[in-house]
Protein backbone atom coordinates (compact mmCIF):
# COMPACT_ATOMS: atom_id res chain seq x y z
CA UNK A 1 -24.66 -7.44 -3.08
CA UNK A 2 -25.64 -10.84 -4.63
CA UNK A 3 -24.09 -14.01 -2.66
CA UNK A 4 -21.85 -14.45 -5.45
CA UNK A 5 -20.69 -11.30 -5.09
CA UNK A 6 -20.11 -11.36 -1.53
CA UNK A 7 -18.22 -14.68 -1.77
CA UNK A 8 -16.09 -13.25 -4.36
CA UNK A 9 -15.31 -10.07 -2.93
CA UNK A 10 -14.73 -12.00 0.33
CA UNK A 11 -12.20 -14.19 -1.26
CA UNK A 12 -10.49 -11.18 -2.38
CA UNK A 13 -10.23 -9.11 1.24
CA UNK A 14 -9.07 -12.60 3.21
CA UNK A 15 -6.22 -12.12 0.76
CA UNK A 16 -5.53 -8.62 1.20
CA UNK A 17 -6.08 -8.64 4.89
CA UNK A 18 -3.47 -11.06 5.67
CA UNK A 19 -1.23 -9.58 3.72
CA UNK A 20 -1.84 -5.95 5.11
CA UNK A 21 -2.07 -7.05 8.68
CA UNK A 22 1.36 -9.09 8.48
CA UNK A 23 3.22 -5.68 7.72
CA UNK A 24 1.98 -4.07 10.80
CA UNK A 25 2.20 -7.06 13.11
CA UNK A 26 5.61 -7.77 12.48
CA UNK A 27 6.69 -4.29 12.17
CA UNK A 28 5.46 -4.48 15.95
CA UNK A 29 7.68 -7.46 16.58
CA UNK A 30 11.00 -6.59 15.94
CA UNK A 31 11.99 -5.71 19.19
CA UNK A 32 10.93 -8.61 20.65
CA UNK A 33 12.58 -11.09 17.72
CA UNK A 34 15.99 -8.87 18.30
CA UNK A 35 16.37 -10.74 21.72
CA UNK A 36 14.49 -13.82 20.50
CA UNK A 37 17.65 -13.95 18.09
CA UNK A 38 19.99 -12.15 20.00
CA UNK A 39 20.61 -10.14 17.23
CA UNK A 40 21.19 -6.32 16.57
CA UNK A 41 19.14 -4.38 15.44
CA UNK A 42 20.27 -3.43 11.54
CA UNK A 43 20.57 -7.36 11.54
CA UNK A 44 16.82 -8.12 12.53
CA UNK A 45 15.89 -5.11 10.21
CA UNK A 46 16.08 -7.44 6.79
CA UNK A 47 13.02 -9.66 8.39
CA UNK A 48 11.56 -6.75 7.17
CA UNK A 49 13.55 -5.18 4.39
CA UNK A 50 13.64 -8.41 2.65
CA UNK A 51 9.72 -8.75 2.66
CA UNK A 52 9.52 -5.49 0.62
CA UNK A 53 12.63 -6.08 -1.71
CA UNK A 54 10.85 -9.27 -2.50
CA UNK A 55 7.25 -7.53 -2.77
CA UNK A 56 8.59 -4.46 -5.04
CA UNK A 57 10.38 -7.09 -7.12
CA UNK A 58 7.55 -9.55 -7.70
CA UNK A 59 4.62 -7.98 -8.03
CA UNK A 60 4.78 -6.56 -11.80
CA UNK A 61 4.65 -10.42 -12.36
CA UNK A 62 0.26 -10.19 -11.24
CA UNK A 63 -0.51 -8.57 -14.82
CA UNK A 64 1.25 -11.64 -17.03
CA UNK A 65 -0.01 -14.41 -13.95
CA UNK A 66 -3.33 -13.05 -14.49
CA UNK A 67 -3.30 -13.36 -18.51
CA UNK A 68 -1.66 -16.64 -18.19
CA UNK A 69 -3.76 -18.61 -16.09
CA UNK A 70 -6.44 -16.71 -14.83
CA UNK A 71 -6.68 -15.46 -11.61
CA UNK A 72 -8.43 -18.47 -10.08
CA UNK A 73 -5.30 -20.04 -9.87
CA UNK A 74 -2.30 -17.57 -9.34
CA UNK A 75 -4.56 -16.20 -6.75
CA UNK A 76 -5.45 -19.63 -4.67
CA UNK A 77 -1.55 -20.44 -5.50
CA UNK A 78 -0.45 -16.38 -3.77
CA UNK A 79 -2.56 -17.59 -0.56
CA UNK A 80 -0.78 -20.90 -0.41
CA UNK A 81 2.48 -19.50 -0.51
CA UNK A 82 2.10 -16.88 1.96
CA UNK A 83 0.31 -19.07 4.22
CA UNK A 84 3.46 -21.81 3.84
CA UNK A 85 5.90 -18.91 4.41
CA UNK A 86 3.92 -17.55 7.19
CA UNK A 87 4.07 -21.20 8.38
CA UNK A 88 8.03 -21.91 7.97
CA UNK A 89 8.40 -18.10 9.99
CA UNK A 90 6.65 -19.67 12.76
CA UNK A 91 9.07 -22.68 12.87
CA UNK A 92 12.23 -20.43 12.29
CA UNK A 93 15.01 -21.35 14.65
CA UNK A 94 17.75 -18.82 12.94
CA UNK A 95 17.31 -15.43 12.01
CA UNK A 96 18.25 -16.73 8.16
CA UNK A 97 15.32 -19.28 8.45
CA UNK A 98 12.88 -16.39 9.29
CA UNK A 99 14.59 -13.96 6.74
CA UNK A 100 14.09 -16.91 3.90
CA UNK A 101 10.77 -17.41 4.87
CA UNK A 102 9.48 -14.01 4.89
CA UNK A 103 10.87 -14.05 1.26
CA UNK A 104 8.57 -16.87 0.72
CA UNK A 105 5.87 -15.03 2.22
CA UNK A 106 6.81 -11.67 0.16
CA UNK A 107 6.43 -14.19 -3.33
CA UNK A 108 2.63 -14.62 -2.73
CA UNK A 109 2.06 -11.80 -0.99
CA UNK A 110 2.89 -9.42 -4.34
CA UNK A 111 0.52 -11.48 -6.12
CA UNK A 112 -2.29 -11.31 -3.47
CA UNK A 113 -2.59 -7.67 -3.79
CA UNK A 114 -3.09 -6.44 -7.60
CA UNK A 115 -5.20 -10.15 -8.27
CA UNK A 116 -7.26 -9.17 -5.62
CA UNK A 117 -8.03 -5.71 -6.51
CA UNK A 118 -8.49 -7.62 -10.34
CA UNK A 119 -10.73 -10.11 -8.33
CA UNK A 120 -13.07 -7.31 -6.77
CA UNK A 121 -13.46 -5.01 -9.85
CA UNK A 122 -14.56 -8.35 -11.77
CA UNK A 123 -17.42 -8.92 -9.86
CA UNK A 124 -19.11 -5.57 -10.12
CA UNK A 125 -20.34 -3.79 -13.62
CA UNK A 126 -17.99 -1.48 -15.08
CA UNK A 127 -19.98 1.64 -13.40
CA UNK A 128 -19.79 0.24 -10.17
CA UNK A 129 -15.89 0.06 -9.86
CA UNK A 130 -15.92 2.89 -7.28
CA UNK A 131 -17.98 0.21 -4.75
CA UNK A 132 -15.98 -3.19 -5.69
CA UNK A 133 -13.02 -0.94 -4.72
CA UNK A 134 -14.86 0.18 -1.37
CA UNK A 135 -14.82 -3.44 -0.52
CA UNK A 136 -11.17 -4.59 -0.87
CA UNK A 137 -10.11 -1.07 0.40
CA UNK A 138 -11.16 -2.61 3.92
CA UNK A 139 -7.35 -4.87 4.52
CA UNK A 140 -5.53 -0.64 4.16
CA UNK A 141 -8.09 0.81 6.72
CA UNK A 142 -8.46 -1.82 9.18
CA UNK A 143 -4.83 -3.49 9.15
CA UNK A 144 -2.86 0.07 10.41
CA UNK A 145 -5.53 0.16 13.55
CA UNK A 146 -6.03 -3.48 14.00
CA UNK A 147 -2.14 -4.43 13.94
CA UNK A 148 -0.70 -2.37 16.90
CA UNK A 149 -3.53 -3.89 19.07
CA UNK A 150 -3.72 -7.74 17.79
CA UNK A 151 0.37 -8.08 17.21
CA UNK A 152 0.29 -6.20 21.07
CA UNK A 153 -1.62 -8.93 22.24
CA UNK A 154 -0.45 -11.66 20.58
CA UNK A 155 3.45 -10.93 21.67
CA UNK A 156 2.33 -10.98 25.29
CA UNK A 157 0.30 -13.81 25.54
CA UNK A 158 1.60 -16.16 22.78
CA UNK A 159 5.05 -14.83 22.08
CA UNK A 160 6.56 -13.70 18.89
CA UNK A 161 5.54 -17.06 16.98
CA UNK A 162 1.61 -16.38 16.86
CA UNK A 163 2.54 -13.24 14.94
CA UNK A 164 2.68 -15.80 11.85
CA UNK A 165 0.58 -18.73 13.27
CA UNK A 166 -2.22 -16.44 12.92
CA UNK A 167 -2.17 -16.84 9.29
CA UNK A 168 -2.65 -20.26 8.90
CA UNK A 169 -6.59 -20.14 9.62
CA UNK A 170 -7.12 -16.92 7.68
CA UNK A 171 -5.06 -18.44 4.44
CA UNK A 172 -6.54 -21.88 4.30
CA UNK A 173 -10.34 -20.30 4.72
CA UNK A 174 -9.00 -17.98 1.69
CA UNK A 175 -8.07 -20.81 -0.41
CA UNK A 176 -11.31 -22.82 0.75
CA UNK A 177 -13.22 -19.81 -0.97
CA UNK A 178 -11.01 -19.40 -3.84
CA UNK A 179 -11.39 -22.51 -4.94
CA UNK A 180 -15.35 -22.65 -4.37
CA UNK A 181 -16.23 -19.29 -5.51
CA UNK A 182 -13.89 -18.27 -8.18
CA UNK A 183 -13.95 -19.83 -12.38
CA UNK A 184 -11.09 -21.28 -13.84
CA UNK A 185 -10.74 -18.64 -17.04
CA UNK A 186 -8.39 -16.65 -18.90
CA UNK A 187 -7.79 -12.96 -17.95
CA UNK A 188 -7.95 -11.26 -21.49
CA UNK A 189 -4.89 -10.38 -23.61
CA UNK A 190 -2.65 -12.95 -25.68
CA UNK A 191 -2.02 -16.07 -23.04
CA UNK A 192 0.30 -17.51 -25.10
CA UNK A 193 2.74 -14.54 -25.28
CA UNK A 194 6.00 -15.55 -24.57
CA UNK A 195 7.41 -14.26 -20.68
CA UNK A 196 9.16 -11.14 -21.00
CA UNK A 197 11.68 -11.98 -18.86
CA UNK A 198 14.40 -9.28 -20.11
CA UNK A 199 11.63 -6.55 -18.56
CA UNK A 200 10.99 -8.42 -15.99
CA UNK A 201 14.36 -8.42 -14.83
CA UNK A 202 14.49 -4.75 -15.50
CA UNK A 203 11.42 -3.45 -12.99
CA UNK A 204 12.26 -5.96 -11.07
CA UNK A 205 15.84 -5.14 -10.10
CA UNK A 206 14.75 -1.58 -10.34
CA UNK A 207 11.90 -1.58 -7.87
CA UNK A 208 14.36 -3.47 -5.38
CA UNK A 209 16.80 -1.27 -5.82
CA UNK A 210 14.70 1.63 -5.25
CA UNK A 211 12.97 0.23 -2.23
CA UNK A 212 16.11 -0.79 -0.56
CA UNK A 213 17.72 3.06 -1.41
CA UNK A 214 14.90 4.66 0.82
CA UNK A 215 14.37 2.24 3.66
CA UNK A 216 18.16 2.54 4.08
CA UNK A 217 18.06 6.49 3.74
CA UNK A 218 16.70 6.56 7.30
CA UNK A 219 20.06 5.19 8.99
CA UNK A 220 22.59 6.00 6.63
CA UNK A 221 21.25 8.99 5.14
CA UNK A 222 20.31 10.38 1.58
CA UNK A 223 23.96 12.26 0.94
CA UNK A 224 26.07 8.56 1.66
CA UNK A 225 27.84 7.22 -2.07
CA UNK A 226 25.97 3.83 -1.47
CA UNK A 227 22.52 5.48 -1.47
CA UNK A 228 22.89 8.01 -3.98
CA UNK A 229 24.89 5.98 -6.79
CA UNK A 230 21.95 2.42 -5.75
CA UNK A 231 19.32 5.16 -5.79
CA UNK A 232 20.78 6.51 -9.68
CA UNK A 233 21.03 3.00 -11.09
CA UNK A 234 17.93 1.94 -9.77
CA UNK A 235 15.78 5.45 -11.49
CA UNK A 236 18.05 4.58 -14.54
CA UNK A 237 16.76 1.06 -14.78
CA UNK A 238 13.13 1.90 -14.37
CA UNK A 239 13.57 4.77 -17.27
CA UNK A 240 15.14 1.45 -19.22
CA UNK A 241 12.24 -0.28 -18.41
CA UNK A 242 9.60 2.20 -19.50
CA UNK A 243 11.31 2.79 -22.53
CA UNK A 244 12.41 -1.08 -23.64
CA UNK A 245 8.21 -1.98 -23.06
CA UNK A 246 7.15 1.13 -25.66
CA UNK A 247 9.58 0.18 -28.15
CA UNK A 248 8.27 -3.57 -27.14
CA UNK A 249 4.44 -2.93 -27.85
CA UNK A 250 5.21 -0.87 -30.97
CA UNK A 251 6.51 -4.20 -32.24
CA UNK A 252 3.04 -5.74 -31.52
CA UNK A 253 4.50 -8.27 -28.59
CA UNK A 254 3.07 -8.59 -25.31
CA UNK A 255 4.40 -6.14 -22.93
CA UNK A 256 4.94 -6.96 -18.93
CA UNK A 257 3.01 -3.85 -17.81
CA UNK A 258 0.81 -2.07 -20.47
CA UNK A 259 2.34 1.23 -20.29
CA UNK A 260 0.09 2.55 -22.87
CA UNK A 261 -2.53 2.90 -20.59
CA UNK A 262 -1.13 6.14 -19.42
CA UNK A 263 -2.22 7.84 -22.96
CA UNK A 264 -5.89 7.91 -21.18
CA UNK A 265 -6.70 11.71 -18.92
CA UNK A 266 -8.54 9.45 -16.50
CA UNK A 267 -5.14 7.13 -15.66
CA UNK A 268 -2.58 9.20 -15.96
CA UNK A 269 -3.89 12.48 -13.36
CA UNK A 270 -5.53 9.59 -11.59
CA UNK A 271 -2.01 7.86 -11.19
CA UNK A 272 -0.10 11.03 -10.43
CA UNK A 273 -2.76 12.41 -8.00
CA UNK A 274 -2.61 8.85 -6.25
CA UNK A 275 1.36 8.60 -5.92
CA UNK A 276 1.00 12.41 -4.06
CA UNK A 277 -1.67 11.11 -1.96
CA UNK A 278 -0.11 7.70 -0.99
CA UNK A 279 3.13 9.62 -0.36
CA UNK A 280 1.37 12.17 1.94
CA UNK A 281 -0.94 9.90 3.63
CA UNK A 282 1.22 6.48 4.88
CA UNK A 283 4.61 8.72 5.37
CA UNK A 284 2.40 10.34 7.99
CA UNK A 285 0.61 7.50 9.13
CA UNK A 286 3.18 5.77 11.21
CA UNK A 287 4.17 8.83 12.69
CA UNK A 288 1.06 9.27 15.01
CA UNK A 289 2.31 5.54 16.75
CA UNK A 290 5.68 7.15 17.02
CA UNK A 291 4.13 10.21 18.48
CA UNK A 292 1.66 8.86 21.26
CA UNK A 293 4.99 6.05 22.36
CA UNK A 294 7.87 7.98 22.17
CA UNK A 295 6.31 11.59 23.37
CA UNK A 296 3.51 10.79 25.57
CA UNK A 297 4.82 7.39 26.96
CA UNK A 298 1.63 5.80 25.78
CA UNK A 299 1.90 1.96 25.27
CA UNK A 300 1.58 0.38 22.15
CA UNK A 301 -1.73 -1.54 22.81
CA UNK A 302 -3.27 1.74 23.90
CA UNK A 303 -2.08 3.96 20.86
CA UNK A 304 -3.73 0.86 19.11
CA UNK A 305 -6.63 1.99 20.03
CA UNK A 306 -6.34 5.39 19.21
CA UNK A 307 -5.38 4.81 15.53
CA UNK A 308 -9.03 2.60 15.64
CA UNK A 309 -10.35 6.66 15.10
CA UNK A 310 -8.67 6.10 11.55
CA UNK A 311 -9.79 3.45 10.54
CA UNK A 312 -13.63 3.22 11.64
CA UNK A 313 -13.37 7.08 9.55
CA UNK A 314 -11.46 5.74 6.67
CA UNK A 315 -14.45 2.83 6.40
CA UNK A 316 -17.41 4.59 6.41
CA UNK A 317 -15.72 7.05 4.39
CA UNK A 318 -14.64 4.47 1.55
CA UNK A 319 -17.93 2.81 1.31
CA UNK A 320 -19.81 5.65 1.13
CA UNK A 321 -17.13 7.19 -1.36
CA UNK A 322 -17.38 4.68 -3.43
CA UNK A 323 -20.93 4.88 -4.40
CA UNK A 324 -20.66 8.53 -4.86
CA UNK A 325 -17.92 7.93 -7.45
CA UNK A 326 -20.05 5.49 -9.62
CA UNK A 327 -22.50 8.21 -9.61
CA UNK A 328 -21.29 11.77 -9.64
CA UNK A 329 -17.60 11.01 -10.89
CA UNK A 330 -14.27 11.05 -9.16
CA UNK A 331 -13.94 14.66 -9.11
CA UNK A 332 -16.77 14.88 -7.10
CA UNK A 333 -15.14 13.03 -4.35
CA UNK A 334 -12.37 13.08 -4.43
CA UNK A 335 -11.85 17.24 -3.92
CA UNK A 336 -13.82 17.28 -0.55
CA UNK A 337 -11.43 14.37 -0.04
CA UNK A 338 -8.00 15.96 -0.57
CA UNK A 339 -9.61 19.13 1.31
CA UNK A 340 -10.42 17.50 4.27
CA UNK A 341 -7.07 15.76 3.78
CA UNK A 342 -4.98 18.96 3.54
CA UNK A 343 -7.20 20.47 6.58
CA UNK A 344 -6.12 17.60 8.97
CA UNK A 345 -2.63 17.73 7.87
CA UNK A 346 -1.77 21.64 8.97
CA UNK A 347 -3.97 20.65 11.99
CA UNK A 348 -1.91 17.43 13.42
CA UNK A 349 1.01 20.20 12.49
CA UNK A 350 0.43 21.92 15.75
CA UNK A 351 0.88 18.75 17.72
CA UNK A 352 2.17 19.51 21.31
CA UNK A 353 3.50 17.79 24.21
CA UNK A 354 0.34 17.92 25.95
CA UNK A 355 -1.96 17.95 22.91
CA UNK A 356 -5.41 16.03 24.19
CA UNK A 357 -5.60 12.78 23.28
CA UNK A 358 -9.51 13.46 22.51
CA UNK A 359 -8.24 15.92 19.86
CA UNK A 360 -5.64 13.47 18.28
CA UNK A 361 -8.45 11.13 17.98
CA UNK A 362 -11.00 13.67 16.67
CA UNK A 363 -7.94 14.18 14.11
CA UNK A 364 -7.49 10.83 13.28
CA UNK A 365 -10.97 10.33 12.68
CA UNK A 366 -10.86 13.46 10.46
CA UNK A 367 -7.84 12.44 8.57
CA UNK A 368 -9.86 8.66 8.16
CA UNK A 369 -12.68 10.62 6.45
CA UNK A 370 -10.16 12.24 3.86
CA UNK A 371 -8.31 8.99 3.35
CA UNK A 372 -11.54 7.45 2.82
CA UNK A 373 -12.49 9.56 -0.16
CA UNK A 374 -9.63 9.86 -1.44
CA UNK A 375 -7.26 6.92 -2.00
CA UNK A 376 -9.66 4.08 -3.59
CA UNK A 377 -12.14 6.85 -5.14
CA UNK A 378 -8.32 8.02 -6.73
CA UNK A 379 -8.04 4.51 -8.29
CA UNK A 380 -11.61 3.90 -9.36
CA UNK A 381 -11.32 7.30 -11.31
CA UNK A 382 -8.15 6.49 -13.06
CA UNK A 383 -9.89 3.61 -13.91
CA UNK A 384 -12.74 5.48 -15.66
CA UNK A 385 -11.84 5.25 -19.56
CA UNK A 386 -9.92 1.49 -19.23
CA UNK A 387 -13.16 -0.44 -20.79
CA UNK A 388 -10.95 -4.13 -22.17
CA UNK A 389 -10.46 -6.55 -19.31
CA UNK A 390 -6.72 -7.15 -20.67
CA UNK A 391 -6.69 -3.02 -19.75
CA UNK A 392 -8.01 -3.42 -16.34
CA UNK A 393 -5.15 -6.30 -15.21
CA UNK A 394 -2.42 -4.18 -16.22
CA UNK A 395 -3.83 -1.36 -14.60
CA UNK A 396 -4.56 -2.98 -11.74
CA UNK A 397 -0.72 -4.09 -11.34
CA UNK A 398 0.33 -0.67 -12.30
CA UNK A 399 -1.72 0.61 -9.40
CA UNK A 400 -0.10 -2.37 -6.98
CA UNK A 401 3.65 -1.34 -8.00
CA UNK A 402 3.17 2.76 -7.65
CA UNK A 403 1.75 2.29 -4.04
CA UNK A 404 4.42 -0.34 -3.26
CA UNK A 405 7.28 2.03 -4.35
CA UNK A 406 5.89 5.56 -3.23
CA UNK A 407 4.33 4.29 0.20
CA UNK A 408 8.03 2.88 0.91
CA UNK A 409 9.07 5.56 -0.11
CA UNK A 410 7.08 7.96 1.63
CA UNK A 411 7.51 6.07 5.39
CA UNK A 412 11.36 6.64 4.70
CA UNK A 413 11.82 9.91 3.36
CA UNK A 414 9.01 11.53 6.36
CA UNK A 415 11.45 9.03 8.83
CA UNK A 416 14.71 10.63 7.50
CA UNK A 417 12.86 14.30 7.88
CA UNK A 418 12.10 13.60 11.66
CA UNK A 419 14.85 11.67 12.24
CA UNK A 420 17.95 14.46 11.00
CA UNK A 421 15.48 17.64 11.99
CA UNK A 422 14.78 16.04 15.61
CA UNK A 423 18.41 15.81 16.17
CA UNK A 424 19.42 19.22 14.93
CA UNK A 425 16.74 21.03 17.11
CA UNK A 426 18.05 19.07 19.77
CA UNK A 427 21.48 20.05 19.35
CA UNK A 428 20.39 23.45 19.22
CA UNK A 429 20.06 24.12 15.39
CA UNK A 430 16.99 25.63 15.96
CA UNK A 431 15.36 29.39 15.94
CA UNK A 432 17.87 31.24 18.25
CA UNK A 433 20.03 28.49 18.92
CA UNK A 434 17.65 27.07 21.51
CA UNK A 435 18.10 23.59 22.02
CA UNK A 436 14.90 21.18 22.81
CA UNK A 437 14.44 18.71 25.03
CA UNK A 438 14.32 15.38 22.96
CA UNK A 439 10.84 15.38 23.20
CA UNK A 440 10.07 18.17 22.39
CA UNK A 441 12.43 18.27 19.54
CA UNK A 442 10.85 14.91 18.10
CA UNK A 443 7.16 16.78 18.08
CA UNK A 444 8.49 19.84 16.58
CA UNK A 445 10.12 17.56 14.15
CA UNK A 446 7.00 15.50 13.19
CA UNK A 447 5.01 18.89 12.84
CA UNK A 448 7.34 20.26 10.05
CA UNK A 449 6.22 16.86 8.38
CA UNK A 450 3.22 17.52 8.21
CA UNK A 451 4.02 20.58 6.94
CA UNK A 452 5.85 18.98 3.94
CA UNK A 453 2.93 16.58 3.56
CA UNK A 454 0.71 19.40 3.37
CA UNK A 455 2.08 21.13 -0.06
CA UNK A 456 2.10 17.51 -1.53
CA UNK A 457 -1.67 18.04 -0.77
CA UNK A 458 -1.95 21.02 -2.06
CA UNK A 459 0.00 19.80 -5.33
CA UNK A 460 -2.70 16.94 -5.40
CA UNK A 461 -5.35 18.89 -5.51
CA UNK A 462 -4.49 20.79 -8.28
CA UNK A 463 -3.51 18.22 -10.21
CA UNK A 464 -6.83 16.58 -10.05
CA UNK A 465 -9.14 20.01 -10.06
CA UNK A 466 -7.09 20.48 -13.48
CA UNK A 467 -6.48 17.33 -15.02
CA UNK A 468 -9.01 14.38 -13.62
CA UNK A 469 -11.77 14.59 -16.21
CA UNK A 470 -15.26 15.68 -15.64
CA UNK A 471 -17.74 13.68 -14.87
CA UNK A 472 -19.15 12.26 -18.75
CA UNK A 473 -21.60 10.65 -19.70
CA UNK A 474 -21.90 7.61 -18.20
CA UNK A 475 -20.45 4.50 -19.57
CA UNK A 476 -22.52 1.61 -21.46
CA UNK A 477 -24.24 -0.41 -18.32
CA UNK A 478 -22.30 -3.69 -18.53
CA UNK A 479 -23.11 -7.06 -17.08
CA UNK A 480 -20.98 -8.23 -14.01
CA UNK A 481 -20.56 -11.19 -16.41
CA UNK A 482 -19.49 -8.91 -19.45
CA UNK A 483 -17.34 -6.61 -17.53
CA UNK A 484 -15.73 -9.81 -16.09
CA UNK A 485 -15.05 -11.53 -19.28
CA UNK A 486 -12.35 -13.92 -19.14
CA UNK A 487 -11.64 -12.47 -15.14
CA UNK A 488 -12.17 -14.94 -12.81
């Protein structure tokens, strides 16, 4: 890459980074702030819970942000926000200081995420999407590995407080490049549409509502009123949503999210194929920590470094992924991908008590390679017939809210799985009536997961071997500059 691509692209990572290492840091740290606050647990729990009500809620605001002012600004504006919040968690002295802040923190974090990804596609041609999305891939393949074994650290030698002080240098460099490497410029679209605030309110309330249903479905379970009847509202408000913005761009006014963009092949089996995968791949994800702590007594700084196997995969696999896309096509990718994928998943599905940690790392690096050429190839290919920079924001915001809502929801539909099936094999609802030892139910458990994860696979792949478009010919060679117009 050119040096003004590299600065660019780097601008866009510090953002994503920090964002994607916070979640697993802190996730880390909540034992350790329940004493700090002498709190219990379900109390504690909203340091986190409020961070993705907040996220969900916010972040269909990137696409109208981005039109408005650019992204020079809402992005250098995201990284000063998160960077204050991360700085006001750090000084917290009540739990309701550090719940507020992480709210703060939650505001620019939604917008760090799609305005990156918007960042990094606007600094490659149009036929190199599949390698600008390599790049900012890196914070989602590095940050599950790297948290475990940086928040372990940090919580032993600094205490709980570094989890957030270790922000502050990443977010001010951030906003140091920002500022020096990105222009000033409109985004595309109308940026004098008026705010549509009454959809705004809509997704908003409805994402929320729908986060907050599934990372609640884990303790109180999917049957309890409160669940069902927020889980009902909250789908009926998104189907509000969808269909108040149609009838809103059929009267020619600026929507909040483009929803139009689903009428091209390459975005809507891209899209659907990507929710699947997301689904399959981070309600999994968490469970190998659970697995090498809770089963095999391994610490957390050592299953750390385990879960490394993933991510040094899911790297090589992305970068080299993503030049394959921008020539051959996502298909062409993204099938070995979802193979490897589904191969890995009935594999970790025979998971024992005194399964070799060698294999579970020869796993993880297997199930890194599939990740790799599957989740950010996914995107670049839905991306494939989106051509108008005013396209690429929206879809790029689209992208941001799907994997916000379906890996939430993923993580606590897999928890509530493990959790309810661990507990019935232990009590002896098992094959014969034999009950397990509770570690031994808890593996058994976390295979039939994967199990589940694997037909969502399976359902994946066929989407995409029957709907994601052939490779075409290839579109007209455009100009970092042209492909970029009005971006950064």
């Amino acid at each position: 890459m050119r040096n003004g691509k590299i600065a660019v692209v780097a601008t866009a990572v510090s953002g994503a980074f920090m964002a994607g290492m916070d979640t697993t840091v802190v996730n880390l740290g909540v034992p350790v702030l329940k004493g700090a606050f002498g709190a219990e647990l379900n109390s504690i729990q909203w340091v986190i819970t409020a961070y993705s009500l907040t996220m969900a809620a916010f972040t269909p605001l990137s696409a109208y942000l981005a039109k408005r002012f650019g992204l020079r600004r809402p992005f250098t504006a995201a990284l000063g926000l998160f960077t204050l919040g991360s700085a006001f968690c750090s000084l917290s002295s009540t739990l309701g200081m550090l719940i507020a802040a992480r709210v703060l923190q939650a505001i620019g974090g939604s917008a760090l995420l799609a305005t990156g990804m918007m960042i990094a596609l606007a600094a490659f041609p149009q036929d190199q999407r599949g390698r600008a999305l390599a790049w900012y891939g890196i914070p989602s393949m590095i940050a599950p590995a790297l948290g475990p074994i940086l928040g372990g650290y940090l919580i032993g030698a600094l205490g709980w407080r570094s989890l957030f002080l270790i922000n502050l240098p990443i977010g001010l460099a951030g906003m140091a490049m920002a500022l020096a490497s990105l222009r000033d410029t409109s985004a595309g679209g109308d940026p004098g549409s008026a705010f549509d605030l009454f959809g705004f309110l809509l997704i908003a309330l409805a994402s929320a509502g729908i986060t907050f249903a599934v990372s609640q479905s884990a303790s109180l379970g999917w049957l309890r009123l409160q669940t069902g009847a927020l889980l009902i509202v909250s789908v009926a408000l998104l189907g509000c949503f969808v269909l108040y913005e149609l009838a809103r761009t059929r009267k020619r006014k600026e929507p909040l999210l483009d929803l139009r963009l689903f009428r091209h092949p390459s975005f809507w089996s891209g899209g659907t194929a990507l929710i699947v995968v997301v689904f399959a791949m981070f309600g999994p994800l968490f469970l190998v920590p659970v697995y090498l702590q809770s089963a095999r007594d391994m610490g957390v700084f050592q299953a750390g470094l385990i879960m490394t196997w993933n991510a040094a995969a899911s790297m090589i696999a992305a970068f080299a992924g993503g030049r394959l896309v921008d020539r051959f096509g996502g298909r062409m990718v993204v099938i070995p991908g979802l193979i490897a994928f589904a191969i890995d998943t009935f594999l970790f599905s025979f998971l024992g008590p005194h399964t070799s940690f060698i294999l579970v790392a020869a796993l993880l690096f297997l199930r890194g390679i599939g990740s790799g050429l599957t989740t950010q190839p996914l995107v670049a290919a839905s991306l494939h017939d989106l051509q108008e920079a005013a396209e690429v924001v929206h879809a790029s915001t689209l992208t941001g809210v799907l994997r916000n809502l379906v890996g939430g929801a993923g993580v606590a539909v897999i928890a509530s799985f493990v959790q309810s099936r661990a507990a019935r094999l232990s009590a002896g609802g098992g094959a014969g009536g034999h009950r397990l030892l509770p570690t031994e139910a808890l593996t058994a458990a976390i295979d039939a997961s994967f199990l589940l994860c694997l037909a969502l696979l399976i359902l994946a792949l066929i989407v995409v071997v029957a709907v994601l478009p052939k490779r075409e010919a290839r579109p007209p060679r455009l100009t970092a500059k042209s492909a970029a117009r009005g971006l950064l």
